[in-house]
Protein backbone atom coordinates (compact mmCIF):
# COMPACT_ATOMS: atom_id res chain seq x y z
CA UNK A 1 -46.84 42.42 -79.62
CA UNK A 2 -45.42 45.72 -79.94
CA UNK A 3 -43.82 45.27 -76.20
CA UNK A 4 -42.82 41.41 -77.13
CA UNK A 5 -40.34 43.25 -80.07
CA UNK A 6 -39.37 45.79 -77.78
CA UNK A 7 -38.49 43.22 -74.89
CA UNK A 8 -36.64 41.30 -77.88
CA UNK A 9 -34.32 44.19 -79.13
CA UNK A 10 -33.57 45.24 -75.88
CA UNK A 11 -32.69 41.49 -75.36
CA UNK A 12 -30.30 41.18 -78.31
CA UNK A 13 -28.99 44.28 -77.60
CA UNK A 14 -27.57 42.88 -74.44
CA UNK A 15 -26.63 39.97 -75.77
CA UNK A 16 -24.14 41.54 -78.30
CA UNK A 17 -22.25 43.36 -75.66
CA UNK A 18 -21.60 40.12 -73.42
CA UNK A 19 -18.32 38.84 -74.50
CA UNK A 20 -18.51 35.72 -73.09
CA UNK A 21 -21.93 35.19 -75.86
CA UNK A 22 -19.45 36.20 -78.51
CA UNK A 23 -16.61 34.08 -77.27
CA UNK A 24 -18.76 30.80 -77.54
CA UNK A 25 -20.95 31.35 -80.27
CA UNK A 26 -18.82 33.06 -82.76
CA UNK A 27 -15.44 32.12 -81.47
CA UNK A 28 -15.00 28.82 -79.65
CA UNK A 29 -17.07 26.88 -82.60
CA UNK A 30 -14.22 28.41 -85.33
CA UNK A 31 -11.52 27.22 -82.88
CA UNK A 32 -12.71 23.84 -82.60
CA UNK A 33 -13.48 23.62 -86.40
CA UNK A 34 -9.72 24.59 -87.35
CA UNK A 35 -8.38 22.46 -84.49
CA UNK A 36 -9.94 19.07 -85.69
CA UNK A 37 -10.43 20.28 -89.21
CA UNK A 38 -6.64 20.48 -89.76
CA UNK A 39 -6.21 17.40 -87.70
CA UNK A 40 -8.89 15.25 -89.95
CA UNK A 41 -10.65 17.44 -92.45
CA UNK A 42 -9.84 15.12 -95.62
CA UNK A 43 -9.80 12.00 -93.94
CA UNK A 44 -12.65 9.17 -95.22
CA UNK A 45 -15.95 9.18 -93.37
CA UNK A 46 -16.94 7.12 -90.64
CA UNK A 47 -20.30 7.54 -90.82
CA UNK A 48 -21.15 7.82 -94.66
CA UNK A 49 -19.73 5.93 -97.29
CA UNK A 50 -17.62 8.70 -99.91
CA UNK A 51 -17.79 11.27 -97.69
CA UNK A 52 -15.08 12.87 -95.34
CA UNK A 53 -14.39 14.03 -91.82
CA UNK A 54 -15.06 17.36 -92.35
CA UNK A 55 -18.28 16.99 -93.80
CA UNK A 56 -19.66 15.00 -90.79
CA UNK A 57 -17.96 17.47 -88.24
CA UNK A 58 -19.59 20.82 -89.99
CA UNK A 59 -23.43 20.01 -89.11
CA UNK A 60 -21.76 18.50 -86.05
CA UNK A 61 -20.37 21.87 -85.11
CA UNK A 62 -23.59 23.52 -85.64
CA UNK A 63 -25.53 21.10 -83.78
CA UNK A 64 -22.59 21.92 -80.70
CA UNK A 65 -23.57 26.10 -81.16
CA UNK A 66 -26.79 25.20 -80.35
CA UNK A 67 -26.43 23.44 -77.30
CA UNK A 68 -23.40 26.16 -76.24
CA UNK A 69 -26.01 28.65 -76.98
CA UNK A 70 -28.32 27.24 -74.68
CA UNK A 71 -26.08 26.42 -71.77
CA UNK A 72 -23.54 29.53 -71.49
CA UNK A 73 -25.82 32.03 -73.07
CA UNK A 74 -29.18 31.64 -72.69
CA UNK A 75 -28.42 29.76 -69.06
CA UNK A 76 -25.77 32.37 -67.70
CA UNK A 77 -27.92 35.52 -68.86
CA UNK A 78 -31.36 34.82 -67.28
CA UNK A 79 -29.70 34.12 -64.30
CA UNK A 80 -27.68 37.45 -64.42
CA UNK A 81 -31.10 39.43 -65.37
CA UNK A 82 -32.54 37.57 -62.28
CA UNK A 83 -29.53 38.70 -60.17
CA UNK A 84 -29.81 42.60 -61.37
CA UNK A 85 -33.47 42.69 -60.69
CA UNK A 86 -34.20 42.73 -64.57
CA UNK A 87 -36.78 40.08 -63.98
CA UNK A 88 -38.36 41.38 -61.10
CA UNK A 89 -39.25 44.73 -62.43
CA UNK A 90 -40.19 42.85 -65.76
CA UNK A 91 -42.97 41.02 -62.82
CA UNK A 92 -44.60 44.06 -61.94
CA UNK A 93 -45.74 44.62 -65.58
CA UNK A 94 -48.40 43.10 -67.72
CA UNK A 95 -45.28 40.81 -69.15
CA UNK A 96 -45.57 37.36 -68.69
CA UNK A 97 -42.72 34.42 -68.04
CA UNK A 98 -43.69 32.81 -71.36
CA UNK A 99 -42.70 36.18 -72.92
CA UNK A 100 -39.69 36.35 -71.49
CA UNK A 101 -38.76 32.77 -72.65
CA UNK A 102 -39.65 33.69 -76.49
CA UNK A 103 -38.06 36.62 -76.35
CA UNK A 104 -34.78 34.95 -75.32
CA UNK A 105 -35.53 32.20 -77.27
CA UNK A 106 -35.39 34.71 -80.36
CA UNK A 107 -31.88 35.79 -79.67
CA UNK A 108 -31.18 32.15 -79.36
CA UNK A 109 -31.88 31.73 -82.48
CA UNK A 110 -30.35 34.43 -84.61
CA UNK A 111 -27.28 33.35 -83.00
CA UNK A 112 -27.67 30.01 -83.79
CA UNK A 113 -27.99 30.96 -87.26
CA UNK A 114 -25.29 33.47 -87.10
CA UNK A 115 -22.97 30.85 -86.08
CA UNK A 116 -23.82 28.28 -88.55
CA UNK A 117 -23.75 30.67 -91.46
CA UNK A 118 -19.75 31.64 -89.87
CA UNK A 119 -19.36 27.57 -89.86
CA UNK A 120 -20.36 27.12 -93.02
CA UNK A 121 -18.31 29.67 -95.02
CA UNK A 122 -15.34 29.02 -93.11
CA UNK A 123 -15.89 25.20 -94.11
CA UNK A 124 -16.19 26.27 -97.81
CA UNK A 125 -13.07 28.74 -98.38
CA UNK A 126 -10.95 26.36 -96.27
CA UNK A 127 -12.44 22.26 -97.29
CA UNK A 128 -14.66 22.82 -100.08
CA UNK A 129 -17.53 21.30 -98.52
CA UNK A 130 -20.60 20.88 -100.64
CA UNK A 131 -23.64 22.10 -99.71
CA UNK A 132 -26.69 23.01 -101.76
CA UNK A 133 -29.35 25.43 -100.92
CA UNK A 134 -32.17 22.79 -100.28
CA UNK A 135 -29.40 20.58 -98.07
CA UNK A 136 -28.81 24.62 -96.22
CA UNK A 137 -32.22 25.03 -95.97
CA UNK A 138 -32.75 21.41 -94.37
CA UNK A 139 -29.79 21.87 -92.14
CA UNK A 140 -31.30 25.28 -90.53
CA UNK A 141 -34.34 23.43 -90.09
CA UNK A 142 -33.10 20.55 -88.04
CA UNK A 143 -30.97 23.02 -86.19
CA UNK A 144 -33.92 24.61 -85.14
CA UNK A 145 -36.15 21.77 -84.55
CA UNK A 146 -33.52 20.82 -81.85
CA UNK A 147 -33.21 24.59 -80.64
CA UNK A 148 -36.25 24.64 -78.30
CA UNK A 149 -35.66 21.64 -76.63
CA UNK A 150 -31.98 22.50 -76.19
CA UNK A 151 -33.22 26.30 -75.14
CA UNK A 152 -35.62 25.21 -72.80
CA UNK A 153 -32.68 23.10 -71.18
CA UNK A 154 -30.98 26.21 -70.27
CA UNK A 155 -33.97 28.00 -68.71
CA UNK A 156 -34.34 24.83 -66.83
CA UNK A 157 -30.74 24.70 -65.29
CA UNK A 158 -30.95 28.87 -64.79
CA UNK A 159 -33.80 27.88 -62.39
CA UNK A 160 -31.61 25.66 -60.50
CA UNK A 161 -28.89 28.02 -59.11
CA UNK A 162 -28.93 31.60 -58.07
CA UNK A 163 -25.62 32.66 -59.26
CA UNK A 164 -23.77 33.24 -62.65
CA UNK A 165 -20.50 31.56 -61.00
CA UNK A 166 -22.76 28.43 -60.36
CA UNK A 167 -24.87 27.88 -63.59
CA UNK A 168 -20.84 28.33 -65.48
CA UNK A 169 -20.50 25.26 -63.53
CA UNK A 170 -23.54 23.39 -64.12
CA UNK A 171 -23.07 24.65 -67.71
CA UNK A 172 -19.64 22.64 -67.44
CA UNK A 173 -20.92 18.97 -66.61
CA UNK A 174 -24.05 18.57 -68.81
CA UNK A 175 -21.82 20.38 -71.76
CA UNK A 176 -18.52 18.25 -72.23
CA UNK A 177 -20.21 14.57 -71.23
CA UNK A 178 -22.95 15.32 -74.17
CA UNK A 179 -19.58 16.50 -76.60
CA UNK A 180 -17.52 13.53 -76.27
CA UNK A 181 -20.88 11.26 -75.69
CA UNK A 182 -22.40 12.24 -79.25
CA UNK A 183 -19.97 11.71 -81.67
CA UNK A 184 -19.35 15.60 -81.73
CA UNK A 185 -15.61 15.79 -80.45
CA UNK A 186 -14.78 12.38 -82.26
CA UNK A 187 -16.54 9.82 -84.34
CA UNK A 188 -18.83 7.33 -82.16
CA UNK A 189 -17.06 4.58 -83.54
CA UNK A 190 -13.64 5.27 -81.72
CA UNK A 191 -14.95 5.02 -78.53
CA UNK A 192 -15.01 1.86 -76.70
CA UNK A 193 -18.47 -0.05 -76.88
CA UNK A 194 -19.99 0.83 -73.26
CA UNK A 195 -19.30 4.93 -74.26
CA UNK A 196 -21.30 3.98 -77.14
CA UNK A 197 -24.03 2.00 -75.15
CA UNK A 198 -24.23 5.04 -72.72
CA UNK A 199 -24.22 7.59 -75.83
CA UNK A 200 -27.83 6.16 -76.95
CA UNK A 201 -29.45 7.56 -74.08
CA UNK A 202 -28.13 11.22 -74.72
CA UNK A 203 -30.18 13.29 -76.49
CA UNK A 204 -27.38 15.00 -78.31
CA UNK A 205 -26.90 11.84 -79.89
CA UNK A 206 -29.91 12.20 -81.99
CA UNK A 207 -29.73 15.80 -82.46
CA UNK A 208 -26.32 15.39 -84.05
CA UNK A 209 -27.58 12.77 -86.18
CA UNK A 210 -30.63 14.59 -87.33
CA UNK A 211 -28.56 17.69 -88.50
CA UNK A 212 -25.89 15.42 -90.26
CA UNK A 213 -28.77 13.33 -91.89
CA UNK A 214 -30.27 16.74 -93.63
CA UNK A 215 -26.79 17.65 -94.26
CA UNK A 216 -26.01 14.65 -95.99
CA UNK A 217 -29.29 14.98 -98.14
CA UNK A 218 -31.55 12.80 -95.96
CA UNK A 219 -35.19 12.76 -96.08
CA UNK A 220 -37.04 13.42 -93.04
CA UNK A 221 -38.85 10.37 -92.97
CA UNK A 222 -35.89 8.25 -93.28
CA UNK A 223 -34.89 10.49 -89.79
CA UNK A 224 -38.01 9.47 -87.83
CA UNK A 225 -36.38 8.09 -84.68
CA UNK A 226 -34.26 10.91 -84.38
CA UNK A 227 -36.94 13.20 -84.91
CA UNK A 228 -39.10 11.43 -81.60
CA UNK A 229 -36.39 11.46 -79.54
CA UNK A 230 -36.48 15.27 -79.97
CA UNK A 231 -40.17 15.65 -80.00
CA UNK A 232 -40.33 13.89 -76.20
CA UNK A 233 -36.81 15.66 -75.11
CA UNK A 234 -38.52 18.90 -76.09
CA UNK A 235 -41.92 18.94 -74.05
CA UNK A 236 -40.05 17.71 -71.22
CA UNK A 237 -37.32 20.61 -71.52
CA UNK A 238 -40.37 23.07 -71.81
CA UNK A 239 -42.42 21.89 -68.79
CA UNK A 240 -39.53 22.29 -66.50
CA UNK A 241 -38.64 25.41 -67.88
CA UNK A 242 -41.91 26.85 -67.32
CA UNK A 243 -42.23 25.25 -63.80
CA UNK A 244 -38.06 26.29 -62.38
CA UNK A 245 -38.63 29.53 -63.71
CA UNK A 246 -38.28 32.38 -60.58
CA UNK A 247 -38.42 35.98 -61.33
CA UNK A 248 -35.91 36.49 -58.39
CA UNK A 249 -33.80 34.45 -56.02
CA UNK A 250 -35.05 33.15 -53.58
C-alpha cells in the first residue's frame, strides 16, 4: 500500500506539470462551456420539459472531461512513461500492471472532479444553474460510474500504438465522432434521424444521459438501461486494458 500512494503522488505529480493535461481538463471544457453557453445558455430545453440549454449542456460537459481525460491524458501519458522507460523499470519491481492502472486511474479521477467542480461554479456565477447537494452528490457519482469504463478505454488505445504523436491521433477519431454522436456538442434532436440511429450504439450516448438524468434529479432506477450499457462497456474496456497493456514497445 505504502508503495501504491507513493507510485500515485509521483503520478499526479507528473500529471500537473503536463500542459497539454491542463489544457484539456481545466481549459478546453471552460472554452467550450462559454462558446455554446453564450450561444444557447437560456434557450428552452430539448430534452426536459422547463428546463434550459445550459442545464442539459453542464452534466454534458462533465460527462465530455471524462472521456478527454481518458483519451489525451490518461492515453498520451502511459504511452510517454512507456517511451521513457518509466514502465520498464517499474517491471523489474514487485509492482504489478494492475497497480499501475489504479494508480493512474486515481489521477483520473481527481481531475475529473477537479474539472467538474471548475464547470460547475463557472455555470453558477455566469447562468444560475440550480443544483443541490444531493443532485452534486448524484452527479459525481454517475461521473464516476462512467470513469472506469471510459479510463480503461484509454489504457486500451495506449496499448495500440507506440508513440505519443500516434495515440494524439487515435485520441482524435474515437473523441469528436462520440461528441457530435451523443448529444454533447448539440442536442440529439437536431441531427438528422440516421445520426441519431447510429448515436444508440455509442456508449457516450448513455453516459451523457446517465449524468444529465442525476443532474436533473433522476432516480437511479428510473436510469437502468443507461446504467447496463455502462456496466457491459466497462468489463469489456477493462479486459482489453489488462490484455494490450506492454511495459515497453515492442
Amino acid at each position: 500500500m505504502n508503495a501504491f500512494l507513493k507510485l500515485t503522488a509521483f503520478d499526479l505529480r507528473l500529471y500537473l506539470r503536463d500542459w497539454i493535461t491542463i489544457f484539456w481538463v481545466l481549459v478546453y471544457p471552460v472554452l467550450m462551456l462559454l462558446l455554446f453557453g453564450s450561444m444557447f445558455g437560456d434557450s428552452p430545453s430539448t430534452i426536459y420539459p422547463g428546463g434550459r440549454y445550459i442545464d442539459d449542456y453542464v452534466p454534458a460537459l462533465c460527462a465530455m472531461n471524462v472521456m478527454s481525460v481518458s483519451l489525451f491524458t490518461l492515453n498520451i501519458n502511459m504511452i510517454t512513461y512507456r517511451q521513457n522507460g518509466i514502465l520498464r523499470r517499474f517491471r523489474v519491481t514487485p509492482i504489478r500492471k494492475s497497480a499501475v492502472l489504479a494508480s493512474h486511474t486515481v489521477q483520473g479521477i481527481f481531475l475529473i472532479v477537479a474539472g467538474a467542480v471548475e464547470i460547475v461554479i463557472l455555470a453558477k456565477l455566469i447562468w444560475d444553474v440550480q443544483l443541490t447537494a444531493a443532485s452534486l452528490a448524484a452527479v459525481i457519482g454517475s461521473l464516476l460510474m462512467g470513469a472506469i469504463g471510459f479510463f480503461s478505454l484509454g489504457f486500451a488505445l495506449s496499448g495500440l500504438v507506440s508513440t505519443t504523436g500516434a495515440a494524439s491521433g487515435l485520441a482524435m477519431i474515437v473523441f469528436f465522432p462520440m461528441i457530435f454522436l451523443s448529444g454533447i456538442a448539440m442536442p440529439l434532436a437536431m441531427l438528422p434521424d440516421v445520426m441519431q440511429s447510429i448515436s444508440r450504439w455509442i456508449p457516450m450516448t448513455y453516459y451523457v444521459d446517465l449524468v444529465r438524468g442525476a443532474w436533473y434529479g433522476q432516480p437511479f432506477t428510473e436510469l437502468g438501461k443507461e446504467l447496463l450499457v455502462m456496466a457491459g462497456f466497462t468489463i469489456t474496456c477493462c479486459i482489453l486494458a489488462l490484455l494490450l497493456f506492454r511495459w515497453e514497445n515492442r
